[in-house]
Protein backbone atom coordinates (compact mmCIF):
# COMPACT_ATOMS: atom_id res chain seq x y z
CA UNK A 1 -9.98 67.44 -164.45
CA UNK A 2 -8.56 69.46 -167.25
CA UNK A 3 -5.24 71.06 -167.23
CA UNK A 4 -6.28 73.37 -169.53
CA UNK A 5 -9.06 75.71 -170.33
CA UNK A 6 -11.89 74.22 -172.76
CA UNK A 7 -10.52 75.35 -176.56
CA UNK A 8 -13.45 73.19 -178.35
CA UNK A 9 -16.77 75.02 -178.36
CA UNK A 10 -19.94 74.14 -178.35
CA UNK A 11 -21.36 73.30 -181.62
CA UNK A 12 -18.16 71.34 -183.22
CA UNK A 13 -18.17 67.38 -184.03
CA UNK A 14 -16.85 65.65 -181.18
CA UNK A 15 -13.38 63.42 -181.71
CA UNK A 16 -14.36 59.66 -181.42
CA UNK A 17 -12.40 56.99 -182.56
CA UNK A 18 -12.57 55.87 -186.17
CA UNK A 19 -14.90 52.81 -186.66
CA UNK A 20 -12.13 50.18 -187.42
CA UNK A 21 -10.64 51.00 -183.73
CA UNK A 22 -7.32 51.10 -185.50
CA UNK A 23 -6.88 54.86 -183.12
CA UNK A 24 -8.31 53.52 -180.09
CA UNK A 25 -5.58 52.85 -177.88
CA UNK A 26 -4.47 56.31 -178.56
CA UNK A 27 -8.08 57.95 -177.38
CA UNK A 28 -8.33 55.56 -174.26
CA UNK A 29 -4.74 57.03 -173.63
CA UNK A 30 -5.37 60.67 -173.83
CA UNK A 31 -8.22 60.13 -171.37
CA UNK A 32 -5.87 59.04 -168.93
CA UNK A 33 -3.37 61.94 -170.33
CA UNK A 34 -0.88 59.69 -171.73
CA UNK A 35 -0.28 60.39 -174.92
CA UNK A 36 0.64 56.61 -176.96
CA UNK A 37 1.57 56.21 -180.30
CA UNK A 38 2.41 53.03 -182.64
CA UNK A 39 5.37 51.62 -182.43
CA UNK A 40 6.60 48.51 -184.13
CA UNK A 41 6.78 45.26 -182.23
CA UNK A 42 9.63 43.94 -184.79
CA UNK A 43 11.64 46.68 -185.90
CA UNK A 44 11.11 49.26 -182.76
CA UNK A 45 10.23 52.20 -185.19
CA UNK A 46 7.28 54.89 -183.97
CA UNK A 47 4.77 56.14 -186.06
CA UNK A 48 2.01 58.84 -186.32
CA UNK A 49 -0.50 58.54 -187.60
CA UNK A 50 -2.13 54.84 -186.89
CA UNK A 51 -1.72 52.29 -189.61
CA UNK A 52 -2.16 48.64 -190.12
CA UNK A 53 1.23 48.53 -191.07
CA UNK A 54 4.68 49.69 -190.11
CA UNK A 55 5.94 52.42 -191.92
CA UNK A 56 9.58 51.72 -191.73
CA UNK A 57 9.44 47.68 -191.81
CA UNK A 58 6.27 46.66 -193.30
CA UNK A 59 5.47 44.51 -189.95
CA UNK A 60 1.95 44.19 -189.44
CA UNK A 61 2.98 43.57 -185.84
CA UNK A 62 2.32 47.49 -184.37
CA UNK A 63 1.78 47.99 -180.87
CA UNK A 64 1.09 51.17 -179.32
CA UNK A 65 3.87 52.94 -176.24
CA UNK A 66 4.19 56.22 -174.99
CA UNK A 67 6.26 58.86 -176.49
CA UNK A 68 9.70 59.70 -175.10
CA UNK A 69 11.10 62.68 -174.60
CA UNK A 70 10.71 66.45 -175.41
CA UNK A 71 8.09 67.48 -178.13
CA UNK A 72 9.54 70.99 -179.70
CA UNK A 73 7.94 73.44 -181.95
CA UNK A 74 8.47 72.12 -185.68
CA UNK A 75 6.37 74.84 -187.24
CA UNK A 76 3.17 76.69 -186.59
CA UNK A 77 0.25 78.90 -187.88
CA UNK A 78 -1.77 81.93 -186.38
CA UNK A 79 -5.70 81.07 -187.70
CA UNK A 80 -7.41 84.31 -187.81
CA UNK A 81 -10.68 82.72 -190.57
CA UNK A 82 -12.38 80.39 -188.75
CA UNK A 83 -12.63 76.47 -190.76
CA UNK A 84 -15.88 76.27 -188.99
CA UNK A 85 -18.99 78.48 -187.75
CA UNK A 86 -18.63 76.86 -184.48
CA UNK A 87 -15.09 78.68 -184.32
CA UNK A 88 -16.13 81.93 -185.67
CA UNK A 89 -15.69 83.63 -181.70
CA UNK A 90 -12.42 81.46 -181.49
CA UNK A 91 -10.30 83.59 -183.86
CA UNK A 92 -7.31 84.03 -183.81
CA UNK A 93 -5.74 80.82 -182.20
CA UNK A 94 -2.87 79.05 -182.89
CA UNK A 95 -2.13 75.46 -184.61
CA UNK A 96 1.51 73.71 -184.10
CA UNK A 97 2.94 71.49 -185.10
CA UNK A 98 5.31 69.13 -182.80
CA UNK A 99 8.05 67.08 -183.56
CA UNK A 100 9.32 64.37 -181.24
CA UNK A 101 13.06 63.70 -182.05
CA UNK A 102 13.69 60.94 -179.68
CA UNK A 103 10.83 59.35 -180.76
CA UNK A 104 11.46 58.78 -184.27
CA UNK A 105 11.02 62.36 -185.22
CA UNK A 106 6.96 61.41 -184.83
CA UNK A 107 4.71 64.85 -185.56
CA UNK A 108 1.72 65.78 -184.32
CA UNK A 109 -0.63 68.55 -184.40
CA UNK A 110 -2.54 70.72 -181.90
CA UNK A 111 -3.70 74.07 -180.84
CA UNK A 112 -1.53 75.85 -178.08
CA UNK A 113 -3.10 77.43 -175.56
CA UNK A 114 -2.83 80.93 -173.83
CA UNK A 115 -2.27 84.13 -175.60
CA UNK A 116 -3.41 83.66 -179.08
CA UNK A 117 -0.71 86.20 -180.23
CA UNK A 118 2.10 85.24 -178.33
CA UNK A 119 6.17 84.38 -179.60
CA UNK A 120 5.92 81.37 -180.94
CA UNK A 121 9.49 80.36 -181.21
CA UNK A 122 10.80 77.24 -183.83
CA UNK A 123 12.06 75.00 -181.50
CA UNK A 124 10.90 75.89 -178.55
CA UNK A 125 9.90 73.00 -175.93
CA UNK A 126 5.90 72.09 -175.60
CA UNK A 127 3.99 70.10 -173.19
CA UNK A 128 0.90 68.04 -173.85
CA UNK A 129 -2.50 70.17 -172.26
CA UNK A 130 -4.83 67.28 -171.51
CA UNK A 131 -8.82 68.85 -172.49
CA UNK A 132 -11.31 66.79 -170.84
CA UNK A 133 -14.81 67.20 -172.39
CA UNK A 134 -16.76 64.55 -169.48
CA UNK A 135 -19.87 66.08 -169.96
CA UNK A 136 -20.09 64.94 -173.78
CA UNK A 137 -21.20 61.24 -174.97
CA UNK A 138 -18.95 59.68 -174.96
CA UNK A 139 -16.71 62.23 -172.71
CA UNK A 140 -13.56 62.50 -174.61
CA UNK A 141 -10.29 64.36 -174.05
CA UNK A 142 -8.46 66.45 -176.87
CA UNK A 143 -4.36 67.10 -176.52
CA UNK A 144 -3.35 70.36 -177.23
CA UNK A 145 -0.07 72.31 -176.39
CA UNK A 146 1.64 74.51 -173.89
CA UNK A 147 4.90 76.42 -173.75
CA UNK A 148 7.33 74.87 -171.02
């Protein structure tokens, strides 16, 4: 079950992984909301987003771990034109970006949920909001962002 209300509608392209599987492990992990990203096998450094490659050794020996500690508000955007039809009721809505800075300063990106004009303040601590979508084919979950 979701821990947060559906933010995808109908109508979008569904997230799947890409066809090489390099970002597999990390969609098998969201659907058990864990959220795993590379890190190297040889020189212990995390990365976002997958490569063949480390970013910070060149090891091709990348395995994949789950991140450590608080993600914080690194920046953020209000979206009030949609990027797609399928988001045209969806206006406005918000897109962060999240830094990880015990996990090698790793950032992702995501859509935070509730109030689509609240404070959003730099800094501020986020927690992953886990989206399952089990009724699509494949069901797939998308992580997007909460206010702790």
């Amino acid at each position: 079950m979701s821990d947060s209300p559906s933010i995808l509608p109908l109508g979008l392209p569904e997230p799947v992984p890409q066809p090489d599987g390099l970002d597999a492990p990390y969609w098998e992990g969201v659907r058990r909301h864990e959220l795993l990203v590379q890190r190297c096998n040889a020189c212990r450094g995390w990365q976002w987003g997958p490569e063949w490659i480390c970013h910070h050794c060149l090891s091709f020996d990348i395995g994949w771990d789950s991140v450590v500690g608080e993600a914080r508000i690194f920046s953020w955007e209000r979206v009030w034109h949609p990027v797609h039809p399928g988001l045209s009721g969806a206006v406005p809505y918000t897109v962060l970006l999240v830094e990880f800075p015990e996990s090698g300063g790793i950032r992702m990106v995501g859509n935070l949920v509730g109030d689509p004009e609240q404070d959003v303040p730099i800094g501020a601590t986020v927690l992953p909001a886990f989206e399952d979508h089990d009724g699509a084919e494949p069901p797939f979950t998308l992580v997007q962002w909460k206010l702790a």
